[in-house]
Protein backbone atom coordinates (compact mmCIF):
# COMPACT_ATOMS: atom_id res chain seq x y z
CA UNK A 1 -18.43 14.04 8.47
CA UNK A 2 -20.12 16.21 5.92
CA UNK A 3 -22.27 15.50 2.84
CA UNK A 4 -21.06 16.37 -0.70
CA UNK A 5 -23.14 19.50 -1.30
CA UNK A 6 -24.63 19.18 -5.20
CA UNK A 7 -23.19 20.85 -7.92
CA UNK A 8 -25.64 22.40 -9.03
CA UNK A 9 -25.03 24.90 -12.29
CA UNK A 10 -22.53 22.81 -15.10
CA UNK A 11 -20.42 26.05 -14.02
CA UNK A 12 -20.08 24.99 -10.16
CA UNK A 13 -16.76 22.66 -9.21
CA UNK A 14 -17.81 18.79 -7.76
CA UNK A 15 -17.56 19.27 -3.99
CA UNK A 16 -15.08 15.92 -4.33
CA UNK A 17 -11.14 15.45 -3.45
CA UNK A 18 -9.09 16.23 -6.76
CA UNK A 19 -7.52 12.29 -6.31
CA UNK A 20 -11.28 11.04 -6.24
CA UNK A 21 -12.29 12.76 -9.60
CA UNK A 22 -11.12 10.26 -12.16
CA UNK A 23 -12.58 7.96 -9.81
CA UNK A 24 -16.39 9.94 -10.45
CA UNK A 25 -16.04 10.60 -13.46
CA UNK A 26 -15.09 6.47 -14.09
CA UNK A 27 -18.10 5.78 -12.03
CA UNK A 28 -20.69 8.08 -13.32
CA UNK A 29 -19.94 6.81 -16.73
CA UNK A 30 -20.42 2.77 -16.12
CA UNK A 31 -23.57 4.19 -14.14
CA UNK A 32 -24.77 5.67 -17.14
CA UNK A 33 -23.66 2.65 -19.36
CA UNK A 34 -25.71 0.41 -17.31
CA UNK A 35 -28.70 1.86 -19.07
CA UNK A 36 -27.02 3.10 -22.38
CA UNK A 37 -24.30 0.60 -23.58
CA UNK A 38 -24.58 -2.70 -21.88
CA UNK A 39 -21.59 -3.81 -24.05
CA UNK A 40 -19.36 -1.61 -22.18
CA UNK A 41 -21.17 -2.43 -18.55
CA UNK A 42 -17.64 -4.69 -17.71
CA UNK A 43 -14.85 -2.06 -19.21
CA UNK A 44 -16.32 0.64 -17.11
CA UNK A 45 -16.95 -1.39 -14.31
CA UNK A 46 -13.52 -2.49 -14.45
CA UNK A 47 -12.29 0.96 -15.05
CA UNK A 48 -14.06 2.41 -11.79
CA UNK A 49 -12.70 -0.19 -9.44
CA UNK A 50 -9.15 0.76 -10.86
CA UNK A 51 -9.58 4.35 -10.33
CA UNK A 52 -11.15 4.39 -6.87
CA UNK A 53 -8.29 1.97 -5.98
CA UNK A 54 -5.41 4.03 -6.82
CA UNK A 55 -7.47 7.35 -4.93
CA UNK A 56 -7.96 5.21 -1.93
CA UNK A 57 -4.49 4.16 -1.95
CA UNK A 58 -3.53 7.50 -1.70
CA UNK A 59 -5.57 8.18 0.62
CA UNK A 60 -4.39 6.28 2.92
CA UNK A 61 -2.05 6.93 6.44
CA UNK A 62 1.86 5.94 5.55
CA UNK A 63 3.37 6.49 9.34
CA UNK A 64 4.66 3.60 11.11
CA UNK A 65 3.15 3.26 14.15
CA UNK A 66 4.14 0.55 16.90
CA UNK A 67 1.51 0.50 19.91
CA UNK A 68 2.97 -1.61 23.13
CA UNK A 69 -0.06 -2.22 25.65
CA UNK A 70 1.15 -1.69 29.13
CA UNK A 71 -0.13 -4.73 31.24
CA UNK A 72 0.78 -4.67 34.77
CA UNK A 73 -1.21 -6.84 37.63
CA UNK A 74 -2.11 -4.78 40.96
């Protein structure tokens, strides 16, 4: 594991997966709203949870895989 390095410049690239930036940009946004636009707190919220849904979906392992335990006694 490795921690996202910052950005730094508004030039620089997100260190972040391209399926996770809708997601980032979703969440930065109802983080800013919870100061700025309280009307919109449950949209964006809503919005997020969405995003980062569909990018961990994708995200996720789609090979079947069947594990039999071998018990034997002795």
């Amino acid at each position: 594991m490795r921690r996202i390095e910052d950005v730094g410049a508004f030039t620089n690239t997100a260190d972040v997966v391209f399926r996770f930036m809708p997601c980032l940009v979703a969440g930065l946004a109802y983080h800013i709203a919870l100061k700025k636009a309280p009307d919109r707190i449950v949209v964006l919220k809503q919005l997020y949870e969405e995003e980062f849904a569909r990018a961990a979906m994708e995200d996720r392992d789609t090979a079947s895989v069947y594990l039999t335990p071998e018990i034997s006694v002795g």
